[in-house]
Structure formats: structure tokens, C-alpha cells
C-alpha atoms as a PDB file:
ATOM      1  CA  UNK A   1       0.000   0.000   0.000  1.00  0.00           C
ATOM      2  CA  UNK A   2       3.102   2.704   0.532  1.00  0.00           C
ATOM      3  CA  UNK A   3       4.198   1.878  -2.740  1.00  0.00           C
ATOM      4  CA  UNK A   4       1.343   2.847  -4.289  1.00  0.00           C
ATOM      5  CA  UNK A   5       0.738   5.630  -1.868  1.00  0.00           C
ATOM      6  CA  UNK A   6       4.567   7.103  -3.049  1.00  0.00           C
ATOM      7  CA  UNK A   7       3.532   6.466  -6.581  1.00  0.00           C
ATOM      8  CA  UNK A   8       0.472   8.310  -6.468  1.00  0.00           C
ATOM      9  CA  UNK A   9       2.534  10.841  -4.753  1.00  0.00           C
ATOM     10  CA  UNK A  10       5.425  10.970  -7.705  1.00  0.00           C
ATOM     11  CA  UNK A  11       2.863  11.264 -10.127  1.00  0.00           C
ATOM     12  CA  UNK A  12       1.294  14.254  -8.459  1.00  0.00           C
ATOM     13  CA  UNK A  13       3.811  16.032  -8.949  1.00  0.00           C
ATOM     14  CA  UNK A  14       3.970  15.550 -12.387  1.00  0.00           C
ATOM     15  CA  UNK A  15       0.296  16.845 -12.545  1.00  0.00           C
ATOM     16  CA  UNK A  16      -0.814  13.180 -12.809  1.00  0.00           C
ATOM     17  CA  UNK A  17      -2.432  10.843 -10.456  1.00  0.00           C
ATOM     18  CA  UNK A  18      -2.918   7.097  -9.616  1.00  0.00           C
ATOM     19  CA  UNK A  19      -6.277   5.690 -10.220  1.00  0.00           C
ATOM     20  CA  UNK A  20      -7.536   1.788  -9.356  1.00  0.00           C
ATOM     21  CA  UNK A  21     -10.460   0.456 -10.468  1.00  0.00           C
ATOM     22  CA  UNK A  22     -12.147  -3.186  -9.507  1.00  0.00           C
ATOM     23  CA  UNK A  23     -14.522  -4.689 -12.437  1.00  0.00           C
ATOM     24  CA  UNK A  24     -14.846  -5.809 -15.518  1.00  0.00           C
ATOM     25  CA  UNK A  25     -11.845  -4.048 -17.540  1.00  0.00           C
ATOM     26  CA  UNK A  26     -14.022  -4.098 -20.534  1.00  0.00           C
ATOM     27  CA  UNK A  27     -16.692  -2.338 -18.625  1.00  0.00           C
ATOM     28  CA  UNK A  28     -14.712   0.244 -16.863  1.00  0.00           C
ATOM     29  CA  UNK A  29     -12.696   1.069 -20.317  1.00  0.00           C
ATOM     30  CA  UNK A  30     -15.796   1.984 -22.095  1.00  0.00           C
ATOM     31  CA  UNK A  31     -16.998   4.261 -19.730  1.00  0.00           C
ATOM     32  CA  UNK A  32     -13.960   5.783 -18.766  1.00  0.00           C
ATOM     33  CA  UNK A  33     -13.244   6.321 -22.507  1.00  0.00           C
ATOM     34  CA  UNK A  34     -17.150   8.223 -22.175  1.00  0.00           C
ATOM     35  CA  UNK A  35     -16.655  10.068 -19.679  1.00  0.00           C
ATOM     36  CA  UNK A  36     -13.086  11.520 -21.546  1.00  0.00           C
ATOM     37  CA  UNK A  37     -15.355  12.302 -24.877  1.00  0.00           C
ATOM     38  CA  UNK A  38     -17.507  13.910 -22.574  1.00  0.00           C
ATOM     39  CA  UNK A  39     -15.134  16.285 -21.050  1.00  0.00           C
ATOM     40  CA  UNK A  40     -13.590  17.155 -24.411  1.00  0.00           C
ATOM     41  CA  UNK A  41     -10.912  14.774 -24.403  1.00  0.00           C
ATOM     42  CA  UNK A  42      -9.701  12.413 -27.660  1.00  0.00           C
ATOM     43  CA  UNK A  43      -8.550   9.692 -25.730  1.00  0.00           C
ATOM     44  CA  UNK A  44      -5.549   7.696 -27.164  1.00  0.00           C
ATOM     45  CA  UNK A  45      -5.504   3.752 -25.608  1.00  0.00           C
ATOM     46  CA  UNK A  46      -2.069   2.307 -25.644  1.00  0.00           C
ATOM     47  CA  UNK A  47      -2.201  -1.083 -24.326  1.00  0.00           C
ATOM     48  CA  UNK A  48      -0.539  -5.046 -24.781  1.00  0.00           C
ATOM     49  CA  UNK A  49      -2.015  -7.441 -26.732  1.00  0.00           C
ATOM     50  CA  UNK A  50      -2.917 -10.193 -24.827  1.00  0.00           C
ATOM     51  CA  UNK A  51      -1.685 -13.556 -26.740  1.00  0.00           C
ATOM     52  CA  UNK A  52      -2.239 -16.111 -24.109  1.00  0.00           C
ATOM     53  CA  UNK A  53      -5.794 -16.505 -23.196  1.00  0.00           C
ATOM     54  CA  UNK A  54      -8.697 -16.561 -25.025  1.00  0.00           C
ATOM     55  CA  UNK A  55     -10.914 -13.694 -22.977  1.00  0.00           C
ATOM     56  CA  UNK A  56      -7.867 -12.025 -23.366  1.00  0.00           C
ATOM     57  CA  UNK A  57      -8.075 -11.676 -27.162  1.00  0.00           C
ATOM     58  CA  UNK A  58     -11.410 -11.445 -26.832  1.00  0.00           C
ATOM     59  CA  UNK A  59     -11.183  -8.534 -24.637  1.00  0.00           C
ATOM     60  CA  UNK A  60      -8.576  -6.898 -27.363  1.00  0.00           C
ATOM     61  CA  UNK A  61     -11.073  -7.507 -30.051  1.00  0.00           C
ATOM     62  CA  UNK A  62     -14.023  -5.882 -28.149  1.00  0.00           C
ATOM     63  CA  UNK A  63     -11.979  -2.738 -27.464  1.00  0.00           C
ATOM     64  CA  UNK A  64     -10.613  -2.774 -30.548  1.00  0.00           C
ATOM     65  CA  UNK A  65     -14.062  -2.481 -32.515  1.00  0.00           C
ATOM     66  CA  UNK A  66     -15.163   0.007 -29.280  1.00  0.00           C
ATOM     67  CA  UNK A  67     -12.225   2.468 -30.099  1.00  0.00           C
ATOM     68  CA  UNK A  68     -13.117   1.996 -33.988  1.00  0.00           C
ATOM     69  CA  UNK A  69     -16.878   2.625 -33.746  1.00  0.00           C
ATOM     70  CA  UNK A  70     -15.656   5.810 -32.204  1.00  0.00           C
ATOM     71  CA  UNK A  71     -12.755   6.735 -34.816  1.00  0.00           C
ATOM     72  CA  UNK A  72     -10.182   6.913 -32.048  1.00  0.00           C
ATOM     73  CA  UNK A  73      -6.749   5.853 -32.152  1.00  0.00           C
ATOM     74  CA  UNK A  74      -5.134   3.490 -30.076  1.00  0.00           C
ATOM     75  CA  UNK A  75      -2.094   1.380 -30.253  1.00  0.00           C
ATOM     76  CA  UNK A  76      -1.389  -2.273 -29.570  1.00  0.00           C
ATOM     77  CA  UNK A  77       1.994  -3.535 -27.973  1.00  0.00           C
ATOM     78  CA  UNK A  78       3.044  -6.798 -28.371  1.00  0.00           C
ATOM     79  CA  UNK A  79       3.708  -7.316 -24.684  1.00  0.00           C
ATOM     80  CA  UNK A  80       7.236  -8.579 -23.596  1.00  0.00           C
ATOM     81  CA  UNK A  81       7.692 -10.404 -26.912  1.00  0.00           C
ATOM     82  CA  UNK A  82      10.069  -9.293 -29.517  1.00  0.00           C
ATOM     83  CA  UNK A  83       9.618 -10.102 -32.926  1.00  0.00           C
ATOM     84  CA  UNK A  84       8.452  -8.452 -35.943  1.00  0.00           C
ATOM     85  CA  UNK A  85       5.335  -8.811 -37.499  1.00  0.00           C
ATOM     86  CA  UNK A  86       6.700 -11.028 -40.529  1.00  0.00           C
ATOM     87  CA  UNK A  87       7.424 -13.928 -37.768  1.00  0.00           C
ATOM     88  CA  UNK A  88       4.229 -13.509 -35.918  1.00  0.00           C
ATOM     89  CA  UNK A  89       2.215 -15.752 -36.912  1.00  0.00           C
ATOM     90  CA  UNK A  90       4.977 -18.236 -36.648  1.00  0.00           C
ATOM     91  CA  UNK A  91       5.734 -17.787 -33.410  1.00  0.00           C
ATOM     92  CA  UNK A  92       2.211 -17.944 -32.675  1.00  0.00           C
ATOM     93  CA  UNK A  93       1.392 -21.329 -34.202  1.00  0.00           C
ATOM     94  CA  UNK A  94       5.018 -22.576 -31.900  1.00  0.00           C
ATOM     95  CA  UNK A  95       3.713 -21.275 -28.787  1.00  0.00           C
ATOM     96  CA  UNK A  96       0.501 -22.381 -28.970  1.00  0.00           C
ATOM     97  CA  UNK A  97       1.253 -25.794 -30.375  1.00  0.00           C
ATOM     98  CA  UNK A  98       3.882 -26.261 -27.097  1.00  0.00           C
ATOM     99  CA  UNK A  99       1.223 -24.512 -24.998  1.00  0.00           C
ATOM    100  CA  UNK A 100      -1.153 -26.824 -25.625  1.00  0.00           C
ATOM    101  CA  UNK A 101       0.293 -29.794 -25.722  1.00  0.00           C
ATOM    102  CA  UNK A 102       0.169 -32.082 -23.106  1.00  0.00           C
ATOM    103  CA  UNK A 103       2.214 -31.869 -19.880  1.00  0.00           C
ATOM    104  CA  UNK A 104       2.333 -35.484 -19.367  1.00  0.00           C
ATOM    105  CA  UNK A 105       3.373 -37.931 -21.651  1.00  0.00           C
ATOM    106  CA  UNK A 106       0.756 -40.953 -22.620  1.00  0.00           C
ATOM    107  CA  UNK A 107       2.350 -44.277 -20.682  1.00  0.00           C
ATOM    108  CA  UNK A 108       3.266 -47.026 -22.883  1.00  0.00           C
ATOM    109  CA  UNK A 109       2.700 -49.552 -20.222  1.00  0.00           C
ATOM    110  CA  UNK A 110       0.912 -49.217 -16.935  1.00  0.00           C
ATOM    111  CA  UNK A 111       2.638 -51.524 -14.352  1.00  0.00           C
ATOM    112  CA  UNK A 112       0.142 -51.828 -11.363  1.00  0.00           C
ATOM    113  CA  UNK A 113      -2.388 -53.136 -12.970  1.00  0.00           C
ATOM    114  CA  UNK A 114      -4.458 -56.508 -11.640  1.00  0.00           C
ATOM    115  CA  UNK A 115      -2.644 -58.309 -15.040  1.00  0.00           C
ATOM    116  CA  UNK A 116       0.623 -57.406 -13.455  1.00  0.00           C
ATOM    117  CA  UNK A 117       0.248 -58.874 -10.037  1.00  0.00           C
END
């Protein structure tokens, strides 16, 4: 809690401040991106795509079209991962083929069973 206490302090002094919000991130996007348009703001969203999950590229596809429908920019990271768009879809085919592979490998033989006693 003093962490965020000291951040919310640094960034007051930059003329900024620390805000948390508890919900649905989809939810509280939207109507924080309202509430900008509202007080004559043209909100920019900069945030990471979200590879791993699928509610997670769900959620990127719902703000996506929200920001569209409302012809304002945004921009999509990539995250920690660092490669270039030419070996994306590569290295998304390799991580999801190891990520959803099994983590246990299929027994040839199972020794306790009743045939084995």
C-alpha cells in the first residue's frame, strides 16, 4: 500500500495521479473512454495485446471495434515479446502448439495393474 501511496505521490507532482479500479476491464474502459469524450478529451488507448488466453483476445477484439466505432486511435503492444510482425504468426502457431500440448506424456505400459500382479 506505501508503494502505491509514493507512486500516487510521484505522479502528483507531475500533474498526474494514480487511479484503481475493480470490475470488468471491458466495462470500466468503455466508460472511462465516455466520460473523456464527454469532457472534451480524444482519448488515445495504448495497451498489450494479450496472446495467451482466449478472454484475453477477446477482450482486445471488443476494445478494438469500441475504439473503432468511435474513430479513435489506439495502439497495440506486443507485450514482452520481440519479434516483428513477418514472424508472428509463426511464433504464434510454436507457442501455442507447445502450450497446448500435453504436460504429461501418454504411458506405454501401466505396471500396477491386476494383469501385473
Amino acid at each position: 500500500m506505501k508503494s502505491l501511496e509514493n507512486l500516487n505521490s510521484n505522479l502528483q507532482k507531475l500533474g498526474s495521479r494514480l487511479c484503481l479500479f475493480e470490475g470488468n476491464s471491458t466495462d470500466i474502459v468503455q466508460k472511462l473512454t465516455r466520460q473523456l469524450i464527454i469532457a472534451g478529451y480524444k482519448p488515445k488507448l495504448f495497451f498489450n495485446r494479450d496472446v495467451q488466453v482466449e478472454y484475453g483476445i477477446s477482450w482486445d477484439k471488443t476494445i478494438i471495434d469500441f475504439y473503432k466505432q468511435l474513430n479513435l486511435d489506439y495502439h497495440i503492444g506486443l507485450n514482452n515479446f520481440l519479434q516483428s510482425a513477418e514472424q508472428r504468426d509463426e511464433w504464434f502457431n510454436e507457442y501455442y502448439t507447445y502450450q497446448r500440448q500435453s504436460q504429461y506424456k501418454t504411458p506405454v505400459t501401466i505396471n500396477n495393474t491386476p494383469d501385473n500382479f
